[in-house]
Each structure stands twice: as structure tokens, then as C-alpha cells.
C-alpha atoms as a PDB file:
ATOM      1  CA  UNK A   1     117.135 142.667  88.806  1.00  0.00           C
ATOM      2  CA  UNK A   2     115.280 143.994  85.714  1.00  0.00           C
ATOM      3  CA  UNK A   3     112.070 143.385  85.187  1.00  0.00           C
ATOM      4  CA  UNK A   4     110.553 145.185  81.449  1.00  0.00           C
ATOM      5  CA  UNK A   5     106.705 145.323  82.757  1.00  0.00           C
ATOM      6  CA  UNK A   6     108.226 147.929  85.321  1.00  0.00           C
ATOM      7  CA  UNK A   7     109.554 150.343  82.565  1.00  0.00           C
ATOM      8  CA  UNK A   8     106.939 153.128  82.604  1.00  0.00           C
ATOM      9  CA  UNK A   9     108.278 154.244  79.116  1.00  0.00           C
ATOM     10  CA  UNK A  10     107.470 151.192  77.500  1.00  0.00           C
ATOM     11  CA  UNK A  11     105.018 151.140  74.491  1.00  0.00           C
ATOM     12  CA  UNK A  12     102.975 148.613  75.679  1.00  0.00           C
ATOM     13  CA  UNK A  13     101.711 150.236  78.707  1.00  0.00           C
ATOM     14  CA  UNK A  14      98.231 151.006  78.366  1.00  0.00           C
ATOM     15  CA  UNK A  15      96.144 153.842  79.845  1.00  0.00           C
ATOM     16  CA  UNK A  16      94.507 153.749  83.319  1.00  0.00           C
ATOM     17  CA  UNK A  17      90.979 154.515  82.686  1.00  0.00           C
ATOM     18  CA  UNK A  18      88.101 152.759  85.055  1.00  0.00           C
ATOM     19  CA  UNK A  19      84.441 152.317  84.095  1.00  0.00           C
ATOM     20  CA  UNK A  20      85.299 154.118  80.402  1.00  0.00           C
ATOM     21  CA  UNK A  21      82.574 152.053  78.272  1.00  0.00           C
ATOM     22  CA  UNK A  22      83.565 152.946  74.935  1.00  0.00           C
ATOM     23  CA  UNK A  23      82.009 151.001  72.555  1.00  0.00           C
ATOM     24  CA  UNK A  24      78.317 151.506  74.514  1.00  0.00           C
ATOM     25  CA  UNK A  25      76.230 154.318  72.940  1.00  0.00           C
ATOM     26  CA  UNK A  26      75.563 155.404  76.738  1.00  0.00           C
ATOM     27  CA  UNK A  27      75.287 159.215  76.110  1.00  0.00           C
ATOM     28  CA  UNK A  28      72.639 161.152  74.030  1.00  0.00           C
ATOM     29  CA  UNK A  29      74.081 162.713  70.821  1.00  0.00           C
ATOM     30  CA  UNK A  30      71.979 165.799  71.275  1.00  0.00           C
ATOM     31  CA  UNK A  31      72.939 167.178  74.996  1.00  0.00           C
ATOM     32  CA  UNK A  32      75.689 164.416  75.890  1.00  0.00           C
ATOM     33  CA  UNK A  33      73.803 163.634  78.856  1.00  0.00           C
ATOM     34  CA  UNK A  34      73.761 160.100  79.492  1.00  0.00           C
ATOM     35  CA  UNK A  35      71.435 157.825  78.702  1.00  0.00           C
ATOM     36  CA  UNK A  36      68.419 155.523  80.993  1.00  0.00           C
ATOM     37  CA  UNK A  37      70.308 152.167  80.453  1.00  0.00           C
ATOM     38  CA  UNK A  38      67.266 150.166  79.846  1.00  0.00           C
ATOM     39  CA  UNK A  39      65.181 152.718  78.002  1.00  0.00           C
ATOM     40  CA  UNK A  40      67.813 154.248  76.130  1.00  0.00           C
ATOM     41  CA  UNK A  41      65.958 157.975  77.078  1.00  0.00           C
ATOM     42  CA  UNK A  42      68.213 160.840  77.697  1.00  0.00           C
ATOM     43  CA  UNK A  43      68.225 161.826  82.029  1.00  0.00           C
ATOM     44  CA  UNK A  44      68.202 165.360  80.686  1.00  0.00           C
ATOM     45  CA  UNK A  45      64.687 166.210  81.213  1.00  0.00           C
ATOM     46  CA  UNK A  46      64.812 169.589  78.984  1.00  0.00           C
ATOM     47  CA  UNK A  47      65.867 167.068  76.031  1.00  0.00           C
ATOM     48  CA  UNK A  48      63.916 165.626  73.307  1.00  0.00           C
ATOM     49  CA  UNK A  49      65.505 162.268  73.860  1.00  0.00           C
ATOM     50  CA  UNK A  50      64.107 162.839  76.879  1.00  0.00           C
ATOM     51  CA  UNK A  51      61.081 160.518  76.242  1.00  0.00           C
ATOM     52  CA  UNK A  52      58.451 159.406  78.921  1.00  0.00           C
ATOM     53  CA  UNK A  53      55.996 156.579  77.962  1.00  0.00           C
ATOM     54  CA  UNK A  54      52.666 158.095  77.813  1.00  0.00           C
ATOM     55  CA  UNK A  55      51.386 154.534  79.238  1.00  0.00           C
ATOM     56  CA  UNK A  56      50.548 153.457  82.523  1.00  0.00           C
ATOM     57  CA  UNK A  57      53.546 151.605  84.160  1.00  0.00           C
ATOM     58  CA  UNK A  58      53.852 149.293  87.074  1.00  0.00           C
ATOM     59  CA  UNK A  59      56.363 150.955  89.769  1.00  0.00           C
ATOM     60  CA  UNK A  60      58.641 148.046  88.852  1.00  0.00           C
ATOM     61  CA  UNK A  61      58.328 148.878  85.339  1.00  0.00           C
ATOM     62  CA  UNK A  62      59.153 153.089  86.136  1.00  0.00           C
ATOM     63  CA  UNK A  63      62.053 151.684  88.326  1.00  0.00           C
ATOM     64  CA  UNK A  64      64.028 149.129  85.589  1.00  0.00           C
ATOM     65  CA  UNK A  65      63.150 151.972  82.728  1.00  0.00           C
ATOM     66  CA  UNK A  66      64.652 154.835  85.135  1.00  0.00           C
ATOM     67  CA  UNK A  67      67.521 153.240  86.623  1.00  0.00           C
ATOM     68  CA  UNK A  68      69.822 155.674  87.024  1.00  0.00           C
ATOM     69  CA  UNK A  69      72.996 155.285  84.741  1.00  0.00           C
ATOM     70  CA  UNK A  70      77.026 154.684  86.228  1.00  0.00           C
ATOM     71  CA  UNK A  71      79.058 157.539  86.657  1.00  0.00           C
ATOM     72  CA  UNK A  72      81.672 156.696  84.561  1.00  0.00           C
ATOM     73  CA  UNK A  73      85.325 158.225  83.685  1.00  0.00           C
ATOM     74  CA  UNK A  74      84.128 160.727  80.977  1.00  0.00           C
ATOM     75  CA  UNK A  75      80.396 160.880  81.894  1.00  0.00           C
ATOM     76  CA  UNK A  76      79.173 164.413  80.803  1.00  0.00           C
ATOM     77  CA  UNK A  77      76.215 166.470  81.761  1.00  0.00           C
ATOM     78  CA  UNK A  78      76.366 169.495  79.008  1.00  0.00           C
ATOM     79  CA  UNK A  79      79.341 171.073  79.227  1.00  0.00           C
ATOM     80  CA  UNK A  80      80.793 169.226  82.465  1.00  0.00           C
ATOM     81  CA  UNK A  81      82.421 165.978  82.240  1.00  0.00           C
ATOM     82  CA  UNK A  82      83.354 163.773  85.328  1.00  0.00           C
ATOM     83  CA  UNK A  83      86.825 163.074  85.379  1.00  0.00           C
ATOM     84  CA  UNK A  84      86.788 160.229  88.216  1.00  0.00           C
ATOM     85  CA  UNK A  85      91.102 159.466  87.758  1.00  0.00           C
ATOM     86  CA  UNK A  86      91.120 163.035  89.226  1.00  0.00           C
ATOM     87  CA  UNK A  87      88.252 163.416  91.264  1.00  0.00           C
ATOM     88  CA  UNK A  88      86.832 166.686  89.412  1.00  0.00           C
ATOM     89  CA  UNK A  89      84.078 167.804  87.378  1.00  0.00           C
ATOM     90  CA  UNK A  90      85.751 169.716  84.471  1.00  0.00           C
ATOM     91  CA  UNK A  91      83.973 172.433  82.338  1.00  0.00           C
ATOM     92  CA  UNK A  92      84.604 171.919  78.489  1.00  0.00           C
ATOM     93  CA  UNK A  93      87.349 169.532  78.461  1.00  0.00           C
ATOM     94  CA  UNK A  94      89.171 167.183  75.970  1.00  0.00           C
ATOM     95  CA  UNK A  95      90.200 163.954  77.018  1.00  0.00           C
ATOM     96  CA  UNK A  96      93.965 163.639  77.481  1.00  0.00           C
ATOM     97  CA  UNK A  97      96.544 160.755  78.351  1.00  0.00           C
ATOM     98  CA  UNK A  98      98.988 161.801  81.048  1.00  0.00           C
ATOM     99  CA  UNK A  99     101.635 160.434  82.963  1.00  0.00           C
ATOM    100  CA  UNK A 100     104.722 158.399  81.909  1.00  0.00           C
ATOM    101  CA  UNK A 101     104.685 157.620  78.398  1.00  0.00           C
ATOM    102  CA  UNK A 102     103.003 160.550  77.206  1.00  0.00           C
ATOM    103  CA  UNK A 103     105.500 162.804  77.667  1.00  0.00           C
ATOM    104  CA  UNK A 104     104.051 164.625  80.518  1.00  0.00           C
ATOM    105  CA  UNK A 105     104.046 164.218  84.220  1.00  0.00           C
ATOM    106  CA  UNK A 106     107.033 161.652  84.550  1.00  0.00           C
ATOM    107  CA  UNK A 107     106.888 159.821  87.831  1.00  0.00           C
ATOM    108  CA  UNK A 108     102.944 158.947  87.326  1.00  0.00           C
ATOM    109  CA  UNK A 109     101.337 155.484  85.536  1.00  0.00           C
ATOM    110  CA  UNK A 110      99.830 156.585  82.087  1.00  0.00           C
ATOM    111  CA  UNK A 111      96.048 157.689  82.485  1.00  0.00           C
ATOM    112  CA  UNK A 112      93.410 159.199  80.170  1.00  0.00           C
ATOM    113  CA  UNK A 113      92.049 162.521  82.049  1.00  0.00           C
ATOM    114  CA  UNK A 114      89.840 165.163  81.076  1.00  0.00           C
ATOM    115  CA  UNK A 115      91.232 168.713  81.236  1.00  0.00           C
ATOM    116  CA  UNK A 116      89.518 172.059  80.293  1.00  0.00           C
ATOM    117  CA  UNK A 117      88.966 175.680  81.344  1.00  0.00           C
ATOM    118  CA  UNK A 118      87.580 174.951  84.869  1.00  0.00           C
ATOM    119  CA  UNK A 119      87.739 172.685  87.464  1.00  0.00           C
ATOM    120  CA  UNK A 120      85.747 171.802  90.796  1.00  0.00           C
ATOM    121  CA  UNK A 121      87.429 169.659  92.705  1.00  0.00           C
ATOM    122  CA  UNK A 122      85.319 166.914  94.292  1.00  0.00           C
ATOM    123  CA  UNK A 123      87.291 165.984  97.168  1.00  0.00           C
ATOM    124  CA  UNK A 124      86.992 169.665  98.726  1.00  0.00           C
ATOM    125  CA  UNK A 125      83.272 168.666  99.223  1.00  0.00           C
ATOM    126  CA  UNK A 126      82.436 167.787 102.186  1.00  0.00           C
ATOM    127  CA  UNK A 127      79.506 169.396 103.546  1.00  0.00           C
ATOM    128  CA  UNK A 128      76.668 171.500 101.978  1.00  0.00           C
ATOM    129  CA  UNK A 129      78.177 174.825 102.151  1.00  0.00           C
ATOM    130  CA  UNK A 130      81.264 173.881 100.391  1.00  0.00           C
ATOM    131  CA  UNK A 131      78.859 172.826  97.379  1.00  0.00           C
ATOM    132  CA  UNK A 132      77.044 175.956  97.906  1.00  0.00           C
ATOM    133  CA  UNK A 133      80.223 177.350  97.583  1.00  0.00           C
ATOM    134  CA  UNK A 134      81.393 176.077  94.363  1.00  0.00           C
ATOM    135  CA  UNK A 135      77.844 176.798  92.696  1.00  0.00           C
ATOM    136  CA  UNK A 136      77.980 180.365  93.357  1.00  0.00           C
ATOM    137  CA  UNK A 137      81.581 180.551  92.726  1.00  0.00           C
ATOM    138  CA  UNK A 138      80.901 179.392  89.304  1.00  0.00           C
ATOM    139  CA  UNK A 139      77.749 181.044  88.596  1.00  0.00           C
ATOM    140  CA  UNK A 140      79.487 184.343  89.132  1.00  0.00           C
ATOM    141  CA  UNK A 141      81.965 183.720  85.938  1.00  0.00           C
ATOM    142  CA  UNK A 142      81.179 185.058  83.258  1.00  0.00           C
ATOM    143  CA  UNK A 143      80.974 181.830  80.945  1.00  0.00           C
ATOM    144  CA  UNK A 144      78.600 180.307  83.398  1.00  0.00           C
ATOM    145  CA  UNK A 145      74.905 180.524  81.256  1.00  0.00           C
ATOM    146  CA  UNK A 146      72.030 179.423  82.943  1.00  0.00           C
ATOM    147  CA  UNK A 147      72.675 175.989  81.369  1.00  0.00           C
ATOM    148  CA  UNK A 148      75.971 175.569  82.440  1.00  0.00           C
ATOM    149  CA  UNK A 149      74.718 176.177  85.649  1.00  0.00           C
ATOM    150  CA  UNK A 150      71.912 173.670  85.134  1.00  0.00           C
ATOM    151  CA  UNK A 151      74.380 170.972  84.218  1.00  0.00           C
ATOM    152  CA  UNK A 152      76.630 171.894  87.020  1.00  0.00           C
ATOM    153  CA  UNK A 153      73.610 171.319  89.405  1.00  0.00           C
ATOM    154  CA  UNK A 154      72.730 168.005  87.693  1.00  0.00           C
ATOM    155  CA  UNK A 155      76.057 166.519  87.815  1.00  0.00           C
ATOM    156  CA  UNK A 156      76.369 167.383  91.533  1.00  0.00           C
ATOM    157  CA  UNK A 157      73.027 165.931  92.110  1.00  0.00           C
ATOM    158  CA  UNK A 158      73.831 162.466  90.307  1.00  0.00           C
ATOM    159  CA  UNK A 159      77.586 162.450  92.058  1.00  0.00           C
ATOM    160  CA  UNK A 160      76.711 163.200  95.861  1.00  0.00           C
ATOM    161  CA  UNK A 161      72.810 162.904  95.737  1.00  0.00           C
ATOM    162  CA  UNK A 162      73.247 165.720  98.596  1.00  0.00           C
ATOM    163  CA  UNK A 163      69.159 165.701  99.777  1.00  0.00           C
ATOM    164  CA  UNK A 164      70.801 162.218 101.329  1.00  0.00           C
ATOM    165  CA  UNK A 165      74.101 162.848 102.033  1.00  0.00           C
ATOM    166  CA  UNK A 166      74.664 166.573 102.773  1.00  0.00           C
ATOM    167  CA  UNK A 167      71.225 168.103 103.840  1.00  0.00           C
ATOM    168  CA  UNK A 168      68.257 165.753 104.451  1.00  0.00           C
ATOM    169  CA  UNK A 169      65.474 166.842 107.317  1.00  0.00           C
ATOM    170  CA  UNK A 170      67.562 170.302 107.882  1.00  0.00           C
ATOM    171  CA  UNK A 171      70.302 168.529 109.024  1.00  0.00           C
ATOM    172  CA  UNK A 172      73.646 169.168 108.596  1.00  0.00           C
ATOM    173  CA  UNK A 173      76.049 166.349 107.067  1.00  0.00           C
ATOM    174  CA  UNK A 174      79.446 165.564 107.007  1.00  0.00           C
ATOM    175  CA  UNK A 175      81.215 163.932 104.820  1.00  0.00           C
ATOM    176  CA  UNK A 176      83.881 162.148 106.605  1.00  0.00           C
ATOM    177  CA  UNK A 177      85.904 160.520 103.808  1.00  0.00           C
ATOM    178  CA  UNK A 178      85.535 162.440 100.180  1.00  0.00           C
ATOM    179  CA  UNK A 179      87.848 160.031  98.560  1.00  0.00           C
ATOM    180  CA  UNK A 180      85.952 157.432  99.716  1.00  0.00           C
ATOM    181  CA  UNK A 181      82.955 158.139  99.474  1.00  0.00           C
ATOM    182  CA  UNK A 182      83.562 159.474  95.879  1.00  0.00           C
ATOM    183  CA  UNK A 183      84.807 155.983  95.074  1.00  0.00           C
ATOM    184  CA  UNK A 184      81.894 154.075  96.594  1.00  0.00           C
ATOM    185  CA  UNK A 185      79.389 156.408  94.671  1.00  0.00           C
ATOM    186  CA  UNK A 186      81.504 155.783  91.613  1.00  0.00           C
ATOM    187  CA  UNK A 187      81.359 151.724  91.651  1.00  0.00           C
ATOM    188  CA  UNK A 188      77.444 151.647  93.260  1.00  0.00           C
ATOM    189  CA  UNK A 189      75.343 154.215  91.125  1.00  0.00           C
ATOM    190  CA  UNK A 190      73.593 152.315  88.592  1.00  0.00           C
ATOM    191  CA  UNK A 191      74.697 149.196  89.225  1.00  0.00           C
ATOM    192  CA  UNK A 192      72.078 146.528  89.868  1.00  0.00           C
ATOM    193  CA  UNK A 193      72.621 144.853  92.897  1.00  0.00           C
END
């Protein structure tokens, strides 16, 4: 039995690519950090879109100004974009379509990925010492300024918020389930409940 939605090398087949808001100006055009949603002020704090009202505010006020923004497929801090197909945080990268239909990796559905000249692989963290790990890993290269290492920080601090899930009081944290808990942070930051 044939069945022509099945055929991975058909034209029609579009791209896998989750929480990709194109058409939303949601990232600043001077650092490519994203954007407050509500304020439209860059979360880059060394920005000059990074504007705070020089008003009093009510704390509900601060709170629907600041809410932090999604981390979405393509999501960059700097240099470091969030590739959340692969589960990575990839330094200088160009977005990509892969899988069948692009003429690379046969055998896997057609996504749009980000791929550049260094990867950290999310799911490998899983405590605080295998972030600590990564950081010093990368701030030992050679390529690694003091911004790129600011951005890596930043990006690790929006993804796993690790003073809650790695190292609050002292304590040492687990995570049990990378994948999943990757996934969960991935559809919950940002998102009003």
C-alpha cells in the first residue's frame, strides 16, 4: 500500500522547526539578544536597547514589563544560538535544513538546525559540575572573548536557571531527565500561564 505523504523526498514536506516565530521582531538588532515581550527592551543588560523606565513601577507593572522571553528554536544570546531540534547551544552558526529532502542525512524528517564552529551539548548537563565543566572548557579556547563567555553564561542561565535547578542553598542537584527537562523549560519559559 502506497501512501505519497510517507515519501520523505517529496517537495511538499516542510521543515520541522518548533517555537521558530519568524515574522515577530523578538530579538534586538544591535546584540541579537532577545527582546522583553511586553516592553520590547533588549534582556542584555550591557545593551542600549537595554532600557529601564526611570519611573516608579508597581511590582506587577516590573513583572508584565520583565517577563522573561520563550526560548525558542534559533534564540541567540551574542554569538550562541539555541538550537532546541538538537538540544545544543551552538557558537556562530547558520541556520541549516537537514534531513531527507535536503540532501543530507537520509533516514531523518527534514528540520531547520543551527550548525557552527562549536557545540555544547545540553543533554550532557546534568548537574553543576558538568556546566562548570563546559564553561571552563570553552573559556580556555582561544575564540572565547570575555563576551562570548558572557553570552555563554547568559544563555545557560535563561535555559537551566541553575541557582534553582542545579545549586540552590549549597545543595547539590540532579538532573534526572535532561531531555525532559530541556523540553519542559523549552514550552514553560515565558509563557503566561
Amino acid at each position: 500500500m502506497s501512501n505519497s505523504s510517507s515519501n520523505p523526498t517529496e517537495s511538499s514536506a516542510k521543515p520541522r522547526v518548533k517555537n521558530q516565530p519568524v515574522s515577530l521582531n523578538l530579538s534586538c538588532p544591535e546584540c541579537f539578544y532577545a527582546k522583553y515581550p511586553a516592553s520590547g527592551f533588549c534582556t542584555n543588560r550591557d545593551c542600549a536597547q537595554s532600557e529601564r523606565s526611570s519611573r516608579a513601577m508597581t511590582g506587577d507593572e516590573i513583572l508584565r514589563q520583565f517577563e522573561l522571553p520563550t526560548l525558542f528554536h534559533g534564540r541567540r544570546w551574542g554569538t550562541w544560538t539555541l538550537d532546541t531540534e538538537r538540544l545544543c547551544l551552538v557558537y556562530d552558526a547558520s541556520q541549516e535544513e537537514r534531513g531527507d529532502g535536503s540532501g543530507r542525512t537520509a533516514g531523518v524528517p527534514l528540520y531547520v538546525g543551527y550548525f557552527g564552529k562549536y557545540e555544547v551539548d545540553l543533554e550532557t548537563i546534568r548537574h553543576s559540575a558538568g556546566m562548570l565543566d563546559w564553561i571552563f572548557q570553552i573559556r580556555k579556547k582561544s575564540w572565547a572573548t570575555r563576551a562570548v563567555t558572557k553570552d555563554l553564561l547568559n544563555a545557560l542561565d535563561s535555559i537551566f536557571h541553575p541557582q534553582e535547578n542545579l545549586c540552590s542553598g549549597h545543595s547539590h542537584k540532579t538532573i534526572k531527565d535532561p531531555k525532559a527537562f530541556l523540553r519542559s523549560r523549552f514550552e514553560t519559559v515565558g509563557v503566561a500561564a
